[in-house]
PDB file of N, CA and C in Angstrom:
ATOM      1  N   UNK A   1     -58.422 136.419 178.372  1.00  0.00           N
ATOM      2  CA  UNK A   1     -58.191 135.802 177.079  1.00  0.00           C
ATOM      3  C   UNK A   1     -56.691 135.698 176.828  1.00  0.00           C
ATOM      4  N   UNK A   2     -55.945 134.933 176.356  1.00  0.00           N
ATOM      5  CA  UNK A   2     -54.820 134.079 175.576  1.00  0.00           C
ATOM      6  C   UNK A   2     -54.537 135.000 174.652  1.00  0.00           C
ATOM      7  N   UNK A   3     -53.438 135.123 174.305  1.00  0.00           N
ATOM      8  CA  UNK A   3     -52.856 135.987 172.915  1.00  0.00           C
ATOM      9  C   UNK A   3     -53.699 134.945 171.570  1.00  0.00           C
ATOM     10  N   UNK A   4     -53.552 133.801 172.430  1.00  0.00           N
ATOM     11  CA  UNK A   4     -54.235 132.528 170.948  1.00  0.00           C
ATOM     12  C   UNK A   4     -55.217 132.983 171.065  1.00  0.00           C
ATOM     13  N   UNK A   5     -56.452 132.743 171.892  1.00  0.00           N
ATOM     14  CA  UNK A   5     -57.828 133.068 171.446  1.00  0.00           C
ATOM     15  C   UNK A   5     -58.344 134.352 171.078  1.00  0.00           C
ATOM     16  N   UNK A   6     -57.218 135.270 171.231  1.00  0.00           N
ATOM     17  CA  UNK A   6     -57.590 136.597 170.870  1.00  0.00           C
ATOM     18  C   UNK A   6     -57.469 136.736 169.187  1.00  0.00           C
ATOM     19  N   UNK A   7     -56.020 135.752 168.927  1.00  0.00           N
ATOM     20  CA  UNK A   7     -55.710 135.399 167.470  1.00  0.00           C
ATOM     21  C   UNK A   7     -56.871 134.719 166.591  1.00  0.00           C
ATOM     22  N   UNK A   8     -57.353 133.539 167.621  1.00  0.00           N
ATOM     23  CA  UNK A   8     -58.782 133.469 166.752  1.00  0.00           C
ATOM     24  C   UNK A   8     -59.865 134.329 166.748  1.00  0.00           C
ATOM     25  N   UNK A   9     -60.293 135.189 167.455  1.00  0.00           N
ATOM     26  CA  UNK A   9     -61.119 135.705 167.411  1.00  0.00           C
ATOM     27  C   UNK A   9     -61.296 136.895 166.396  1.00  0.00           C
ATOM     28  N   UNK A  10     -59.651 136.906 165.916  1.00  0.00           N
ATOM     29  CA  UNK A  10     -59.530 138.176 165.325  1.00  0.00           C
ATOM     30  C   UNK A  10     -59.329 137.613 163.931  1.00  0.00           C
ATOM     31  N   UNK A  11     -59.372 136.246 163.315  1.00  0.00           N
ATOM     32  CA  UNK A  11     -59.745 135.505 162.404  1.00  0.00           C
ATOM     33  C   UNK A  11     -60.817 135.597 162.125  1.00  0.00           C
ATOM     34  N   UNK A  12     -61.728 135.107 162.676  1.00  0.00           N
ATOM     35  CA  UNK A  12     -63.225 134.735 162.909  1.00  0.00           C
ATOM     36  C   UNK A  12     -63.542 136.242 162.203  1.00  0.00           C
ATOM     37  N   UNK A  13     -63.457 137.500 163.027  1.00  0.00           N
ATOM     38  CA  UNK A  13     -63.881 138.605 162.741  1.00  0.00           C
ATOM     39  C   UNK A  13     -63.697 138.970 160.988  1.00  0.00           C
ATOM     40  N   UNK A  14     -62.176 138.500 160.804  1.00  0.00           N
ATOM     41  CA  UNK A  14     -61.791 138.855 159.687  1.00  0.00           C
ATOM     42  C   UNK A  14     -62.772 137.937 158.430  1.00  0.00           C
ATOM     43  N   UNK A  15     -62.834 136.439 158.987  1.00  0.00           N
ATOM     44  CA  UNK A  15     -63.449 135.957 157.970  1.00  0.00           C
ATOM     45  C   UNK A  15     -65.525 136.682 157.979  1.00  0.00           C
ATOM     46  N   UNK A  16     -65.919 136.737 159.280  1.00  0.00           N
ATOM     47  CA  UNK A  16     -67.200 137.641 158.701  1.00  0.00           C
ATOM     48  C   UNK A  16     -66.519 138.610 158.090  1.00  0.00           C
ATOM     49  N   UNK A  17     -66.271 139.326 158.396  1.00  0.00           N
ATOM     50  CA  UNK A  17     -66.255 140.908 157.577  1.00  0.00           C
ATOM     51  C   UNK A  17     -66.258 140.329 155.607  1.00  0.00           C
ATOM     52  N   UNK A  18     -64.742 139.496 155.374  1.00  0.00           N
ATOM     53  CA  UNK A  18     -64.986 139.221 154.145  1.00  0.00           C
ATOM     54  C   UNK A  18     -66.283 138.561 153.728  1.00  0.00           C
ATOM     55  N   UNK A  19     -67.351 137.675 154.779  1.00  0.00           N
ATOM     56  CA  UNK A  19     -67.860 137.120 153.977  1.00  0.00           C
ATOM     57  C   UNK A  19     -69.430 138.499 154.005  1.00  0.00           C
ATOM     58  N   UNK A  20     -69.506 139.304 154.854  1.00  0.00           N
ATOM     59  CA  UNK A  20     -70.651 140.738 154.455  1.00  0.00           C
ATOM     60  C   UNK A  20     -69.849 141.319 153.354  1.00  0.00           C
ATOM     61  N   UNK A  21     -68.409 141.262 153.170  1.00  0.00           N
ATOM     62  CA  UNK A  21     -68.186 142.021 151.752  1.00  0.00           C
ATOM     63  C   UNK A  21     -68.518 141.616 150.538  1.00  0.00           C
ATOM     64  N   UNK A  22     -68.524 140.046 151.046  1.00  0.00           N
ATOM     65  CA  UNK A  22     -68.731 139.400 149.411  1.00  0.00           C
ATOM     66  C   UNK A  22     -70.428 139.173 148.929  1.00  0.00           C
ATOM     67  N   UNK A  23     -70.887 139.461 150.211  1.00  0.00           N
ATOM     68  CA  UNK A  23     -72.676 139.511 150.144  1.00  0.00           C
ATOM     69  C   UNK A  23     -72.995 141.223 149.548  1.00  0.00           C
ATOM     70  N   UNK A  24     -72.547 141.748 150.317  1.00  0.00           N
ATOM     71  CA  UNK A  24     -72.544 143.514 149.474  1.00  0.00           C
ATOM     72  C   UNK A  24     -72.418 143.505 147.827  1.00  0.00           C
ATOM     73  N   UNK A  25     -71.758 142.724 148.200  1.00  0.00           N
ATOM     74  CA  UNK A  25     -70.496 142.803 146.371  1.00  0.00           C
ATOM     75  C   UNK A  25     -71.755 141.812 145.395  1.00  0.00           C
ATOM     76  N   UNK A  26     -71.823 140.882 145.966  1.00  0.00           N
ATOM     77  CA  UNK A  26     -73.192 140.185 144.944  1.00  0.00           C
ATOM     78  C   UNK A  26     -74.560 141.303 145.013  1.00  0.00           C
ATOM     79  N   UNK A  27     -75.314 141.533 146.130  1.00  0.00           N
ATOM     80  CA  UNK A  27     -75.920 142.983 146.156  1.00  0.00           C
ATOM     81  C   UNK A  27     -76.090 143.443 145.147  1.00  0.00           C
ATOM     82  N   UNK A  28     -74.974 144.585 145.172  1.00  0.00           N
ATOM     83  CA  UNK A  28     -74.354 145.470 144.142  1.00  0.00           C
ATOM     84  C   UNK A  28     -74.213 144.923 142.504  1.00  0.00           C
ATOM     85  N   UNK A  29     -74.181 143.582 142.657  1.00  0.00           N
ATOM     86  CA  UNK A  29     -74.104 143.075 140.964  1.00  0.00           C
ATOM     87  C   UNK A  29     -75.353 142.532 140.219  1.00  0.00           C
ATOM     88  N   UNK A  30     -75.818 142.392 141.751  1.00  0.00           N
ATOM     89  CA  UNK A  30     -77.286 141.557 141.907  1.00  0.00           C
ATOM     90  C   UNK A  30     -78.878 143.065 141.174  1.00  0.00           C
ATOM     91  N   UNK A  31     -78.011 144.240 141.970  1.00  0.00           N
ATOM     92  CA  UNK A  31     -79.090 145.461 141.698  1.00  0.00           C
ATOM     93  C   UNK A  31     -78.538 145.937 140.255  1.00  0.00           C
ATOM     94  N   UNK A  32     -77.450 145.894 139.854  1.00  0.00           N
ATOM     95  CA  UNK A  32     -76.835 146.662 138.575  1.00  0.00           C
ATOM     96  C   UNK A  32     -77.568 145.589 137.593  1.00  0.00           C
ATOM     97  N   UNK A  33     -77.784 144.385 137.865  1.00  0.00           N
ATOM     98  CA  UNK A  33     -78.338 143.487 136.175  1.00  0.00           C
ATOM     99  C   UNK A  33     -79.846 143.724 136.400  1.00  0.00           C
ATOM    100  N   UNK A  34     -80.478 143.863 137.730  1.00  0.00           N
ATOM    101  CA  UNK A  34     -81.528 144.052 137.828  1.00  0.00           C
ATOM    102  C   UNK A  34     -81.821 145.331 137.187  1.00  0.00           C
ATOM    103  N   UNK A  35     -81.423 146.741 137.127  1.00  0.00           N
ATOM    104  CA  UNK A  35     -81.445 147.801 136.762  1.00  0.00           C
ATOM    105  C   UNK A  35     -81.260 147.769 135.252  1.00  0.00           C
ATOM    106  N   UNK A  36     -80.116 146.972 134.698  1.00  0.00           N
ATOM    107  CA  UNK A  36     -80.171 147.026 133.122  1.00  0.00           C
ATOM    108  C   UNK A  36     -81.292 145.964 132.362  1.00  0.00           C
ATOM    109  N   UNK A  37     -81.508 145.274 133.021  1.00  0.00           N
ATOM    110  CA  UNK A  37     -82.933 144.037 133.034  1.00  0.00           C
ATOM    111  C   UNK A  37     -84.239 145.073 132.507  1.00  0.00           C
ATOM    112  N   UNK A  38     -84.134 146.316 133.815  1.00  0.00           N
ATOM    113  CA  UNK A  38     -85.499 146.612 133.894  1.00  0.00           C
ATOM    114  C   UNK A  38     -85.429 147.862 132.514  1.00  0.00           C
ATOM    115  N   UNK A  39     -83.663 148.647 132.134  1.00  0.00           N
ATOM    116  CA  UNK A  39     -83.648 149.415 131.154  1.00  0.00           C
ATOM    117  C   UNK A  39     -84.042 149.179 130.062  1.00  0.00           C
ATOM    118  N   UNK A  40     -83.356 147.632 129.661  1.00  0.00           N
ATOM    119  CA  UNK A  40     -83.776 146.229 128.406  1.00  0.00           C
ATOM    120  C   UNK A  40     -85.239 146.296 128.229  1.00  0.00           C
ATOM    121  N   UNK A  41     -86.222 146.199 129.637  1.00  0.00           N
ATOM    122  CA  UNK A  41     -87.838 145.532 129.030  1.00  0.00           C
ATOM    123  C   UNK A  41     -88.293 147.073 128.767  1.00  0.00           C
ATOM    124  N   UNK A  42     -87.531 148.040 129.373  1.00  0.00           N
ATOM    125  CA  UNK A  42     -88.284 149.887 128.589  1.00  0.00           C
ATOM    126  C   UNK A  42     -88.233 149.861 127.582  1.00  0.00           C
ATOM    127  N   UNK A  43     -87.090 149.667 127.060  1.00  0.00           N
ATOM    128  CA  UNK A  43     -86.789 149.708 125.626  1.00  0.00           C
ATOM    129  C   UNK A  43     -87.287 149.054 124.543  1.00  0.00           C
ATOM    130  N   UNK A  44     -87.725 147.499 125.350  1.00  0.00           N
ATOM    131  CA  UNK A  44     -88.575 146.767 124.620  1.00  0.00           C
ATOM    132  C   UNK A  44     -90.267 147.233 124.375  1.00  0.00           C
ATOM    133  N   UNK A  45     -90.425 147.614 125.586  1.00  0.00           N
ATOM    134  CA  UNK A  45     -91.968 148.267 125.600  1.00  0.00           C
ATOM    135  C   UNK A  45     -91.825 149.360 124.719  1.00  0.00           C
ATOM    136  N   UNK A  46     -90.646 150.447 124.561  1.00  0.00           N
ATOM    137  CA  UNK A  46     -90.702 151.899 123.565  1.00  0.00           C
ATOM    138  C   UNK A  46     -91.050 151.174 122.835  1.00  0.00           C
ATOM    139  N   UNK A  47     -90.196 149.936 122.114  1.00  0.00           N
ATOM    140  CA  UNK A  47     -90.182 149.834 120.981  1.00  0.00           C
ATOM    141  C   UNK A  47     -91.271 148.686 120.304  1.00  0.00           C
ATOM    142  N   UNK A  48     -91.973 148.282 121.093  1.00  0.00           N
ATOM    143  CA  UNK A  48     -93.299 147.552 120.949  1.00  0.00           C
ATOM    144  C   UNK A  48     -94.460 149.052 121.014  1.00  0.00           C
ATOM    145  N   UNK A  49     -94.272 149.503 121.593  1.00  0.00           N
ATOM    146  CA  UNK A  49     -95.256 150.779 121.581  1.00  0.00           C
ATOM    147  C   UNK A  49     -95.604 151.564 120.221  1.00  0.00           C
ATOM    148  N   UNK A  50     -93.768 152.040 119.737  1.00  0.00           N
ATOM    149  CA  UNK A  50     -93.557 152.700 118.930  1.00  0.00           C
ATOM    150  C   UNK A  50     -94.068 151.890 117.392  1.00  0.00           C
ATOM    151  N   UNK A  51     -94.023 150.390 117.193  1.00  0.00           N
ATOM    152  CA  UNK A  51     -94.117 150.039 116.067  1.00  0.00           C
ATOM    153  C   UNK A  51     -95.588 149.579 116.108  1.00  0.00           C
ATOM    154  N   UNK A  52     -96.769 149.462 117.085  1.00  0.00           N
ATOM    155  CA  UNK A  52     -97.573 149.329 117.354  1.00  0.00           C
ATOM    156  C   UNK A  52     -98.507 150.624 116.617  1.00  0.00           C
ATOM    157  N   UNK A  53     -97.985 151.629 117.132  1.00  0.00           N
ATOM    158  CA  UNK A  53     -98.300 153.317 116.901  1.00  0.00           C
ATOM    159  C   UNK A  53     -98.221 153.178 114.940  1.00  0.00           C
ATOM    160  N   UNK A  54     -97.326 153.045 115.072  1.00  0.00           N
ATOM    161  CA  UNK A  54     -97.052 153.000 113.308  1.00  0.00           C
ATOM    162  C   UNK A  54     -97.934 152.142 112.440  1.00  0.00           C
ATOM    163  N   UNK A  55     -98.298 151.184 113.114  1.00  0.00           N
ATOM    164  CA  UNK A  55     -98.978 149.707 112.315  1.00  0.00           C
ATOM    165  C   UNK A  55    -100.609 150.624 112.047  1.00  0.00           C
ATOM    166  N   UNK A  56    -101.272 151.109 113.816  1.00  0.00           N
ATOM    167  CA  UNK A  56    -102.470 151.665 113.908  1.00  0.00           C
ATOM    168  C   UNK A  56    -102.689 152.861 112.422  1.00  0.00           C
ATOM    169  N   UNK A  57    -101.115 153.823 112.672  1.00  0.00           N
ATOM    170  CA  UNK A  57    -101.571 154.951 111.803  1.00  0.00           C
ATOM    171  C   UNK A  57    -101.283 154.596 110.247  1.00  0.00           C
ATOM    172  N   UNK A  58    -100.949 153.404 109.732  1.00  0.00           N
ATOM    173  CA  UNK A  58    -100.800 152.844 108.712  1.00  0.00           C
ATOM    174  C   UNK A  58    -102.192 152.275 108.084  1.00  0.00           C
ATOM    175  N   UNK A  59    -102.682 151.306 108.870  1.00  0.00           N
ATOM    176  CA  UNK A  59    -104.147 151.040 108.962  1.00  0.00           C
ATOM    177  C   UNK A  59    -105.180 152.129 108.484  1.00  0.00           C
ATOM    178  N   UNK A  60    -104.898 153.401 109.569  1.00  0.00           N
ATOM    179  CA  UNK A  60    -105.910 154.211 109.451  1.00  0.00           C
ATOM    180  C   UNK A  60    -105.822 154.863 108.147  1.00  0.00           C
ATOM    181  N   UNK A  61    -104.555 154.853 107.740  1.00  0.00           N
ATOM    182  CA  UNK A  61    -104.150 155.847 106.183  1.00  0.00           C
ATOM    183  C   UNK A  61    -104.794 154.612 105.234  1.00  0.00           C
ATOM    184  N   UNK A  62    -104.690 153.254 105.289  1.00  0.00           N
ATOM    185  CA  UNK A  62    -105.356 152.366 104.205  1.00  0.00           C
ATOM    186  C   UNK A  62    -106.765 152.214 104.081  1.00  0.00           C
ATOM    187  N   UNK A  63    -107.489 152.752 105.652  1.00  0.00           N
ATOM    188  CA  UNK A  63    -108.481 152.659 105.410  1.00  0.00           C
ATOM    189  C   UNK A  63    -109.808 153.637 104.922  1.00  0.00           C
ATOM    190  N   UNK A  64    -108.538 155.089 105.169  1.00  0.00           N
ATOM    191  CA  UNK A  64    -108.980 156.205 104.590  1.00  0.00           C
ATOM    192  C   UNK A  64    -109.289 156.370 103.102  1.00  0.00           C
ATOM    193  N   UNK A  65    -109.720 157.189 102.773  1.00  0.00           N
ATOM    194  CA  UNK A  65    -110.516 157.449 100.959  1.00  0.00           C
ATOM    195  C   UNK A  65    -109.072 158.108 100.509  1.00  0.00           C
ATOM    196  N   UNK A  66    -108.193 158.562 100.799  1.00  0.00           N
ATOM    197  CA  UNK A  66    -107.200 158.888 100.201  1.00  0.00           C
ATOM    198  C   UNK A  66    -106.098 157.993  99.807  1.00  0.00           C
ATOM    199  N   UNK A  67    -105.696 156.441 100.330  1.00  0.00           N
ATOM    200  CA  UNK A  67    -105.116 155.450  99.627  1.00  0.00           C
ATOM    201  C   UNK A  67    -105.574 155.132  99.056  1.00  0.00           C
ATOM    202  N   UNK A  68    -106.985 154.366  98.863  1.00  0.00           N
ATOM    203  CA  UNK A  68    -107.281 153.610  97.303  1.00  0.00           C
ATOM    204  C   UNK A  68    -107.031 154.347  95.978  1.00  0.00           C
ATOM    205  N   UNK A  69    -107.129 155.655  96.120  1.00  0.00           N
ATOM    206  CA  UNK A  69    -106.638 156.074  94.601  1.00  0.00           C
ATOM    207  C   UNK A  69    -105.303 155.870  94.433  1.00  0.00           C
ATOM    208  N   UNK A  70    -104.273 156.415  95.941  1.00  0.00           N
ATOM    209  CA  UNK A  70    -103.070 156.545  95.550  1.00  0.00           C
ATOM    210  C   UNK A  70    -102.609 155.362  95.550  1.00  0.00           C
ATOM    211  N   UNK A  71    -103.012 153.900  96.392  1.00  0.00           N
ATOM    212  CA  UNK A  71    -102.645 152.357  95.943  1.00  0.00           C
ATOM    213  C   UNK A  71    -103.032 152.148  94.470  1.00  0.00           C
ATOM    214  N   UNK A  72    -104.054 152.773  93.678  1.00  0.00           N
ATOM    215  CA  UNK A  72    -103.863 152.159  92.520  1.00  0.00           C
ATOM    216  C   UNK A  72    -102.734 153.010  91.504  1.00  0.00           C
ATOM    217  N   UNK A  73    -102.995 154.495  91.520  1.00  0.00           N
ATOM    218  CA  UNK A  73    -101.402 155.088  90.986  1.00  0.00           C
ATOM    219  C   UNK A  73    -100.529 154.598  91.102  1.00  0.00           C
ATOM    220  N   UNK A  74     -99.950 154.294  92.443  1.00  0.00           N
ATOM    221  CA  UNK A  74     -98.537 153.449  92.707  1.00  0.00           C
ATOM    222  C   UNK A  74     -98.973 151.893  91.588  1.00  0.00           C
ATOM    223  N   UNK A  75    -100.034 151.302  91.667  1.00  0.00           N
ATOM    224  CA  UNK A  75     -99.844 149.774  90.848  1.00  0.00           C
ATOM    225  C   UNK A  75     -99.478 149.866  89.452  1.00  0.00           C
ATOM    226  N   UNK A  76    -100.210 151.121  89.388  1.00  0.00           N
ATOM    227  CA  UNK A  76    -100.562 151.541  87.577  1.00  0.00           C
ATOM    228  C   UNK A  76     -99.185 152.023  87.039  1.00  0.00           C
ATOM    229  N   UNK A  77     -98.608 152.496  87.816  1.00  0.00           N
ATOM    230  CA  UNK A  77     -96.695 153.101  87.853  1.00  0.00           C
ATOM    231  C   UNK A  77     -96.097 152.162  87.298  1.00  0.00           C
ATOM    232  N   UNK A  78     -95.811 151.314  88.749  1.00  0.00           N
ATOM    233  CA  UNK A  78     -95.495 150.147  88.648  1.00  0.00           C
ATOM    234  C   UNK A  78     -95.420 148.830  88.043  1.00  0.00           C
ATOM    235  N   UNK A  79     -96.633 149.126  86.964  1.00  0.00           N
ATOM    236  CA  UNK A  79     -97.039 148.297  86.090  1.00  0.00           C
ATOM    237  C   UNK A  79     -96.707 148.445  85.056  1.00  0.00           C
ATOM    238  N   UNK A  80     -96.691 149.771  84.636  1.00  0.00           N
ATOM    239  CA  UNK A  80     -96.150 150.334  83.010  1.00  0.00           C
ATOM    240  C   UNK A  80     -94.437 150.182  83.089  1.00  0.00           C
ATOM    241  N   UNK A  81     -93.776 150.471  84.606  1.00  0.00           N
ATOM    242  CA  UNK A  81     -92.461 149.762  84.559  1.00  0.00           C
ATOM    243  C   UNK A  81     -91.913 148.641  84.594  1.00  0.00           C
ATOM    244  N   UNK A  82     -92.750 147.579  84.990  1.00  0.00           N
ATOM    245  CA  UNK A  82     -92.657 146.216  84.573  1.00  0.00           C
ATOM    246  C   UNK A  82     -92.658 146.074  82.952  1.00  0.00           C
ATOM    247  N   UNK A  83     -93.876 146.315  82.882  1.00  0.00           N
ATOM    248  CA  UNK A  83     -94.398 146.397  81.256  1.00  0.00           C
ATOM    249  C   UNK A  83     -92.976 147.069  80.460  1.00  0.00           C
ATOM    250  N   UNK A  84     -92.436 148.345  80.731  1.00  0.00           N
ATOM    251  CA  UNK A  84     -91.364 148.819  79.802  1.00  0.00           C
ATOM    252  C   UNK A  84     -90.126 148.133  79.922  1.00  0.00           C
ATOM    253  N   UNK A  85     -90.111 147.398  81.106  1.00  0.00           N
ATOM    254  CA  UNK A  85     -88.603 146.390  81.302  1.00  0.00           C
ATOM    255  C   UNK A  85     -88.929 145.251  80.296  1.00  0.00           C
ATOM    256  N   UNK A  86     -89.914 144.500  79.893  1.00  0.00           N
ATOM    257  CA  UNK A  86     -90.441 143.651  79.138  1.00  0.00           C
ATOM    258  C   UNK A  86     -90.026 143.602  77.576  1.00  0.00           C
ATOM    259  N   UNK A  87     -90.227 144.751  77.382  1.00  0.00           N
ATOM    260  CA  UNK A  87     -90.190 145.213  75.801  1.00  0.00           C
ATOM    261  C   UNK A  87     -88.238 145.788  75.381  1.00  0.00           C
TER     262      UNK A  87
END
């Protein structure tokens, strides 16, 4: 081999190497959005879970014998303070 073709060859080398670095490097940016992607839809599921949970045990308290009295106390409250803002 030629001092020249050794010069290209040692181009050539240089340009793979940069271009597996720049494939690593997307990789690496490629797994980090994937990873905060997958942190984002947890958080979305907690928080679909969590307000889901709340809606059920809300339900169950309205449909229990212990809100209808206390929904009408709260109206009847609420009503005499309308009523006293009036006057």
């Amino acid at each position: 081999m030629t001092p020249l073709e050794i010069a290209h060859q040692i181009e050539e080398l240089t340009r793979q190497e940069k271009d597996a670095v720049d494939r690593a490097h997307a990789a690496t940016l490629a797994r980090e959005k994937a990873q905060a992607d997958e942190a984002a839809a947890d958080a979305a599921i907690d928080h679909i879970r969590n307000e889901r949970a709340h809606l059920c045990n809300l339900l169950r308290y309205e449909q229990s014998s212990e809100f209808v009295p206390q929904a009408y106390k709260l109206a009847a409250k609420l009503g005499r303070k309308t009523t006293e803002r009036k006057h």
